[in-house]
Each structure stands twice: as structure tokens, then as C-alpha cells.
N, C-alpha and C. Protein backbone atom coordinates (compact mmCIF):
# COMPACT_ATOMS: atom_id res chain seq x y z
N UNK A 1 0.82 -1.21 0.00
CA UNK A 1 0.00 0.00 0.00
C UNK A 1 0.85 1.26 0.00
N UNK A 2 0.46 2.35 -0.88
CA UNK A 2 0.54 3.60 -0.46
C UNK A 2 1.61 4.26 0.53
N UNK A 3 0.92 4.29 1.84
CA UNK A 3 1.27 4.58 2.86
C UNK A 3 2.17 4.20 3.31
N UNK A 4 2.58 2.59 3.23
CA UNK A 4 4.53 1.82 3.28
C UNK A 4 5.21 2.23 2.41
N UNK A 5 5.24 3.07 1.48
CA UNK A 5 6.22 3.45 0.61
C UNK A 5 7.74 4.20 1.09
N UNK A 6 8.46 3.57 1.00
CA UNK A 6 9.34 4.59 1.77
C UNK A 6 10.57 5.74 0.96
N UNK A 7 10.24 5.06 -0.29
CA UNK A 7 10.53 6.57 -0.93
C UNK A 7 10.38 7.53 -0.94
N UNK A 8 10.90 8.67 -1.48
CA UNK A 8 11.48 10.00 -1.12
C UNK A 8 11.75 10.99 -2.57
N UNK A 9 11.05 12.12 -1.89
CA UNK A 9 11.32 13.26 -3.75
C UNK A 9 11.54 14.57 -2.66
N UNK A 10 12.57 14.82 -2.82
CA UNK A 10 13.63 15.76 -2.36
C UNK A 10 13.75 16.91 -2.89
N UNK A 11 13.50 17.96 -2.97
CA UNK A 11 14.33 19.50 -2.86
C UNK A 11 15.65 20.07 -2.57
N UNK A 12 17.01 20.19 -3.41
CA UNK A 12 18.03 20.46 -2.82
C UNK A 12 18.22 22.19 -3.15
N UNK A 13 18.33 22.86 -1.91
CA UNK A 13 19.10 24.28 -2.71
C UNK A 13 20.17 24.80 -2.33
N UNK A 14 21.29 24.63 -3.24
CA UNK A 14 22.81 24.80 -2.78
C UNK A 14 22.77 26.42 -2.91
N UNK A 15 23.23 27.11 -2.52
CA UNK A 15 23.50 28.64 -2.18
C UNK A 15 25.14 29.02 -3.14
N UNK A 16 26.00 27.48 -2.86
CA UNK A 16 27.37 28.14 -3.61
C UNK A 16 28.19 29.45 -3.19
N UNK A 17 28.12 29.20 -1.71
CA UNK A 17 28.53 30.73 -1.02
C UNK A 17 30.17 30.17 -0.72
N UNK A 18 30.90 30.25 -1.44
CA UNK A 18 32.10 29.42 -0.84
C UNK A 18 32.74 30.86 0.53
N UNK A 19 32.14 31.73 0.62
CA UNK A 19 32.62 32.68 1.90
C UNK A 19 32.15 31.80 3.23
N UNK A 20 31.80 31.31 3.05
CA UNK A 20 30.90 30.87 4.20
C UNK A 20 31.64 29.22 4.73
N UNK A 21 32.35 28.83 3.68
CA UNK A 21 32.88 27.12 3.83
C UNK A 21 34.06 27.27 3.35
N UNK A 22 35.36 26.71 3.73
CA UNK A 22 36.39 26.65 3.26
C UNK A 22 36.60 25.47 2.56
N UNK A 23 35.27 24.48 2.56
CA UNK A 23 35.68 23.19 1.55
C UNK A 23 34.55 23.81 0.74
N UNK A 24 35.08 23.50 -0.65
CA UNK A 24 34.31 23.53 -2.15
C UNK A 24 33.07 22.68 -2.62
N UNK A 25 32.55 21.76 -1.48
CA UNK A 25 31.77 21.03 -1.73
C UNK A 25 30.63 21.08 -0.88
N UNK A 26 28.96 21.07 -1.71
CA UNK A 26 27.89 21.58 -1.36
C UNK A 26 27.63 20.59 -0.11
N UNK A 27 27.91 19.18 -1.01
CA UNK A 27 27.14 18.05 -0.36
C UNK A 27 28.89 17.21 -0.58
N UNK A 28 29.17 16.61 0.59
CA UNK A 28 30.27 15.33 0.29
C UNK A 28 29.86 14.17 -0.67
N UNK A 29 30.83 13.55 -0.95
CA UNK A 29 30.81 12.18 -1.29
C UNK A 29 30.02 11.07 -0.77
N UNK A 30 28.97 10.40 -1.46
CA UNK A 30 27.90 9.26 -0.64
C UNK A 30 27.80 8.66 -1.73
N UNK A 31 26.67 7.31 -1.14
CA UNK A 31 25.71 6.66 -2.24
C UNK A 31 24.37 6.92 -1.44
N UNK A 32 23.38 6.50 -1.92
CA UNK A 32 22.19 6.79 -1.72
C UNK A 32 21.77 5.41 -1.13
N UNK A 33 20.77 5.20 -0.27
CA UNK A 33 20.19 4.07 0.35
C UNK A 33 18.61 4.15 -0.66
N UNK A 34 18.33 2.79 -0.51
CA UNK A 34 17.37 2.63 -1.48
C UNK A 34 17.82 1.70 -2.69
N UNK A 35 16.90 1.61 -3.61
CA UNK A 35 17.10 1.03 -5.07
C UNK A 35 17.78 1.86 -6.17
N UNK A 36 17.02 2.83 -6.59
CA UNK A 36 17.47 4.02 -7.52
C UNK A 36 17.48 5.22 -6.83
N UNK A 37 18.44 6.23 -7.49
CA UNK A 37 18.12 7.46 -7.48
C UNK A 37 18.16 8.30 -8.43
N UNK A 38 17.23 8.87 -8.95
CA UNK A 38 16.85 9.78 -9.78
C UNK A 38 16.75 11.49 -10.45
N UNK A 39 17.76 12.15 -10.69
CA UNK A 39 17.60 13.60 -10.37
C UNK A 39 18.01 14.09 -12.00
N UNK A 40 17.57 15.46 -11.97
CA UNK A 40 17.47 16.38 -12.85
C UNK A 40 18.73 16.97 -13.14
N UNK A 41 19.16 17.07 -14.47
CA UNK A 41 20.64 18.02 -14.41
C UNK A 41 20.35 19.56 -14.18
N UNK A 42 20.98 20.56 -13.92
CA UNK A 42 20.89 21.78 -13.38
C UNK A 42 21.40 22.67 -14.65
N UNK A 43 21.38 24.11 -14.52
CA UNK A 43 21.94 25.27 -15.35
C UNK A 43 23.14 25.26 -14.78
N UNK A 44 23.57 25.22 -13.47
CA UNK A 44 24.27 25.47 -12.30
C UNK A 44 25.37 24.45 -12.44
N UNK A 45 26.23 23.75 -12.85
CA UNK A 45 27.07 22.50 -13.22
C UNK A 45 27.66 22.49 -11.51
N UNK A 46 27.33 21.46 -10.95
CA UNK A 46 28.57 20.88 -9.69
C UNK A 46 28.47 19.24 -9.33
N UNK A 47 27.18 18.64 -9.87
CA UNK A 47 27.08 17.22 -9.86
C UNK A 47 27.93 16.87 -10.42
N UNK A 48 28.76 15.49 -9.48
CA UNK A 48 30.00 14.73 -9.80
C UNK A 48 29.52 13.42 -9.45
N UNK A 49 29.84 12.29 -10.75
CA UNK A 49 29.60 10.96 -10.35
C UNK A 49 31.29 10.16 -10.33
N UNK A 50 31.84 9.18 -9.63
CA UNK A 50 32.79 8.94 -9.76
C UNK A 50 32.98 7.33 -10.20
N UNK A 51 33.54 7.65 -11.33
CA UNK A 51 33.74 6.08 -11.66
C UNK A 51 34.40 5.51 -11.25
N UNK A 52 33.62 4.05 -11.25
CA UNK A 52 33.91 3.09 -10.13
C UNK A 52 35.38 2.09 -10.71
N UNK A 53 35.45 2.54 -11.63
CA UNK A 53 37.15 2.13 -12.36
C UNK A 53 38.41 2.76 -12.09
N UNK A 54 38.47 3.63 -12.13
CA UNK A 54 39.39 4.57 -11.82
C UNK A 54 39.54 5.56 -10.70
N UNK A 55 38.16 5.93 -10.37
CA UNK A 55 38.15 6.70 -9.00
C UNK A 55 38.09 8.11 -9.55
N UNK A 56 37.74 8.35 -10.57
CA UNK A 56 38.31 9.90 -11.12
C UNK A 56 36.65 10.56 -10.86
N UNK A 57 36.50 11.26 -10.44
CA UNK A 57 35.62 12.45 -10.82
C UNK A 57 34.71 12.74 -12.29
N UNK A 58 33.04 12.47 -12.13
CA UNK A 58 33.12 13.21 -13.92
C UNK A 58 31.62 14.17 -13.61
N UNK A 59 32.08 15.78 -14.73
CA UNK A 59 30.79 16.40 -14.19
C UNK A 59 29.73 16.28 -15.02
N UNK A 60 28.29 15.63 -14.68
CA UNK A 60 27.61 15.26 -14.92
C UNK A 60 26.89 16.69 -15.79
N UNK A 61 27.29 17.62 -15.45
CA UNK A 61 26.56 18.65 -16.51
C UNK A 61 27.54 18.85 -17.60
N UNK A 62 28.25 18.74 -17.94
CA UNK A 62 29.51 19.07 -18.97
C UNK A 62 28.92 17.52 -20.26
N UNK A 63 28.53 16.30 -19.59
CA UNK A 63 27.69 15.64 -20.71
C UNK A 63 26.31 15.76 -21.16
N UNK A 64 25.68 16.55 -20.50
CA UNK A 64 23.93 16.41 -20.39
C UNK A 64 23.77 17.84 -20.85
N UNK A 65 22.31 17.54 -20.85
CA UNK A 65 21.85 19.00 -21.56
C UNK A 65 20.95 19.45 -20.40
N UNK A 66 21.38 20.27 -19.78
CA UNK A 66 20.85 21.04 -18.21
C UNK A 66 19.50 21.36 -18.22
N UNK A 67 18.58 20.62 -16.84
CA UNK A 67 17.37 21.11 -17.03
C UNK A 67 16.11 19.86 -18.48
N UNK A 68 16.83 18.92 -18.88
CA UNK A 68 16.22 18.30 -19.86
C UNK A 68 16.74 16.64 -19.46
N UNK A 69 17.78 16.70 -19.25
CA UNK A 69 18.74 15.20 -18.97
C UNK A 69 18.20 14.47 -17.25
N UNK A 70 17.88 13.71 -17.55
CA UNK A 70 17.61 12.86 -16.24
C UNK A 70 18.98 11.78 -15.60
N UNK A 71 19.29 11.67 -14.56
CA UNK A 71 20.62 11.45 -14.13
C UNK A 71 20.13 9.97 -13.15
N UNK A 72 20.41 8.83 -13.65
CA UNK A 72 19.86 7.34 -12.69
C UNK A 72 20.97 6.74 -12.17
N UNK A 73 20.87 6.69 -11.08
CA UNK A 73 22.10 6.27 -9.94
C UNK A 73 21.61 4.61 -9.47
N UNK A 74 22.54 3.79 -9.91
CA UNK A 74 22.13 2.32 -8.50
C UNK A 74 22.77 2.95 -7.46
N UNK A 75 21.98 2.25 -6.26
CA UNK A 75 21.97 3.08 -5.13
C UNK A 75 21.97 1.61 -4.48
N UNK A 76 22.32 1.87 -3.13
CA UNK A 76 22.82 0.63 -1.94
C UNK A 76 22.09 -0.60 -2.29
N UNK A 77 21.03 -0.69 -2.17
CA UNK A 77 20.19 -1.67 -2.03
C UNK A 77 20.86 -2.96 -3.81
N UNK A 78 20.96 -2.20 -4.75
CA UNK A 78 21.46 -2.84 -6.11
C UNK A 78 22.86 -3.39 -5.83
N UNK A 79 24.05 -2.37 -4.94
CA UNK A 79 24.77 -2.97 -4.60
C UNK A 79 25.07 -4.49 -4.00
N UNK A 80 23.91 -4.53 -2.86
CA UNK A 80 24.00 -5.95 -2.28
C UNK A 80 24.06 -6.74 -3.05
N UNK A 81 23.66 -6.87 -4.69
CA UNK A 81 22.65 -7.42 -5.68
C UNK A 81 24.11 -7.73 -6.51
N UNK A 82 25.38 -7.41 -6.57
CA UNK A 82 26.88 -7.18 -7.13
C UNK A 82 26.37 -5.78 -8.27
N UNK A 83 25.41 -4.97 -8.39
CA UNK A 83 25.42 -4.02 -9.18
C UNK A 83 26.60 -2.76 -8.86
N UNK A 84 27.48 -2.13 -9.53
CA UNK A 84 28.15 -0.95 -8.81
C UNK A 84 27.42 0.10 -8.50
N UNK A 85 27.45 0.71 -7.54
CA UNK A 85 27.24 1.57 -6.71
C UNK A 85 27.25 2.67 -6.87
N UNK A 86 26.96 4.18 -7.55
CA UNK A 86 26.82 5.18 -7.69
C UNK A 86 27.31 6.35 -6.96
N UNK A 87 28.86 6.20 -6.55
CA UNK A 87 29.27 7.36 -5.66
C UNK A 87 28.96 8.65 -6.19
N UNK A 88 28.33 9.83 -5.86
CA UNK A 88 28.59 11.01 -5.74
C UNK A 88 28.59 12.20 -4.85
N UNK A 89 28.81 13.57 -5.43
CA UNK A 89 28.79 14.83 -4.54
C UNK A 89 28.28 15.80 -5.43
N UNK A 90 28.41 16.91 -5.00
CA UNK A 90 27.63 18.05 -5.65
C UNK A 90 28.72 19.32 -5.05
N UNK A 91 29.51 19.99 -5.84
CA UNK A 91 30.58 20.83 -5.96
C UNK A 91 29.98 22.11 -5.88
N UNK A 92 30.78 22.70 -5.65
CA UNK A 92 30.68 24.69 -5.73
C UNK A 92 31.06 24.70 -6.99
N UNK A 93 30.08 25.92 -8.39
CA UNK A 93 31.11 25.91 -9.36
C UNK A 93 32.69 26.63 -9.73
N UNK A 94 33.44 26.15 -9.90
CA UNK A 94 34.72 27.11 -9.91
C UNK A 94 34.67 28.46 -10.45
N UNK A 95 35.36 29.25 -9.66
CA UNK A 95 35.46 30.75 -9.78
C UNK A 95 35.45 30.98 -11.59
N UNK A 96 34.66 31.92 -11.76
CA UNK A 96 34.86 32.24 -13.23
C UNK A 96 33.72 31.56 -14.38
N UNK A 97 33.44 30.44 -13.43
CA UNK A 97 32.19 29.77 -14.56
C UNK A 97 31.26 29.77 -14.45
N UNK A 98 30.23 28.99 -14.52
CA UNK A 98 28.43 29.30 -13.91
C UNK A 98 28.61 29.42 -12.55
N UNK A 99 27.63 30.47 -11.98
CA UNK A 99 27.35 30.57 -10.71
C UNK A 99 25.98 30.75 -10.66
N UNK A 100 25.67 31.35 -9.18
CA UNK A 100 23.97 31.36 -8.65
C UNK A 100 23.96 30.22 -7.90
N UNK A 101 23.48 30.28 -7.76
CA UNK A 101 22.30 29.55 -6.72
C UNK A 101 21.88 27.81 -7.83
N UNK A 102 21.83 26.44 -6.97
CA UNK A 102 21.69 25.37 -7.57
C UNK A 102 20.54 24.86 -6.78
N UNK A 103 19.34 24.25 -7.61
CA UNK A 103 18.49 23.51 -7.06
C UNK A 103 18.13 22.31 -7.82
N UNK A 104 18.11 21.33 -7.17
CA UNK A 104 18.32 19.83 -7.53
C UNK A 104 17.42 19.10 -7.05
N UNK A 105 15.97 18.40 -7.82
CA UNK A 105 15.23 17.55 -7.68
C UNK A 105 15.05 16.51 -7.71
N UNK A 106 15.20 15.29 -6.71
CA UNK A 106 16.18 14.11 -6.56
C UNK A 106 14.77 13.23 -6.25
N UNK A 107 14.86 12.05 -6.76
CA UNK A 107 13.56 10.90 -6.58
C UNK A 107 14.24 9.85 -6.13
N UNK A 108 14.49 9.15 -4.66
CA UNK A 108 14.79 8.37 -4.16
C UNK A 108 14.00 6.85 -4.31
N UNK A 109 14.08 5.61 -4.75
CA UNK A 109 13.14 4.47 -5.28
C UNK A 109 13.27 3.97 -4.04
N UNK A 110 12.89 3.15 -3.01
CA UNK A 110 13.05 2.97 -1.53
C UNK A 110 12.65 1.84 -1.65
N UNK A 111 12.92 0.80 -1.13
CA UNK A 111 11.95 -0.49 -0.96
C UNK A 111 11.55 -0.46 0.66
N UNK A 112 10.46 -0.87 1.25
CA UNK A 112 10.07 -1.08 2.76
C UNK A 112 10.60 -2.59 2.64
């Protein structure tokens, strides 16, 4: 039913005030609990997914078309399953390039 659902549709609004934080990053490094996670690319570029090969960093707005591109993460629960795991974070943009203000609409798939 309904009501056991334990998924989640989220609101993020990063500010990007780096006066205020001496680390560059909105949100740290995680995976998400749940099955999937689901979110919108931004105007605002700081979403980073890190591949699980190399460990390197990649920004998820520099391939997508901002505001149109949908972004699907396996998330913990797929892991148990041997699926890889979806590390990311969400960055300040570097001095000189897009700025403002970032808001990020994230759909968490949850199993009870």
C-alpha cells in the first residue's frame, strides 16, 4: 500500500557561497540508500559521479543537456545485488564559470 512506501522526492538548494565554507563542496561524497536514485541536471554545473574504475571524478553537466537530462544512480540496495554503486557529490562551481544559486530535484526508489 501507499502509505509503506518509503521513498522520497527531495528539494536540494545549494547557495554556492564558498565565503561561508572553506571546503568547495555543497554536499560530500555518498551513495544513496534505497534502489534508484533519480535527479534532474541543473543550469548550475557541480554534480559529480565517480567512476567506479578509476576513481576519477566526472561532471555530470559538462555531458547532459541542463534542465532536460535525467541522471539514474544504483543506489545501496542494487549494490548488495553485485550491481556498482553510484558514488557522488555536488561541488561549488569554480570561480569564473556558472554561478547562482543550484536547485536539484532528486527521486529516491526505496523499498520497505
Amino acid at each position: 500500500p501507499l502509505e509503506s512506501d518509503a521513498s522520497v522526492l527531495d528539494a536540494f538548494h545549494y547557495f554556492n557561497d564558498s565565503s561561508k565554507s572553506a571546503n568547495l563542496t555543497n554536499m560530500s561524497a555518498h551513495t544513496d540508500p534505497g534502489l534508484l536514485t533519480m535527479t534532474s541536471t541543473s543550469f548550475v554545473a557541480g554534480l559529480e559521479v565517480q567512476d567506479a574504475s578509476t576513481g576519477a571524478w566526472i561532471p555530470v553537466e559538462a555531458l547532459c543537456s541542463p534542465m532536460f537530462d535525467v541522471v539514474v544512480f544504483a543506489a545501496d540496495v542494487l549494490g548488495s545485488y553485485g550491481v556498482p554503486v553510484c558514488a557522488h557529490r555536488v561541488t561549488m562551481p569554480t570561480p569564473g564559470k556558472e554561478s547562482g544559486e543550484r536547485v536539484s530535484v532528486v527521486y529516491e526508489l526505496r523499498v520497505s
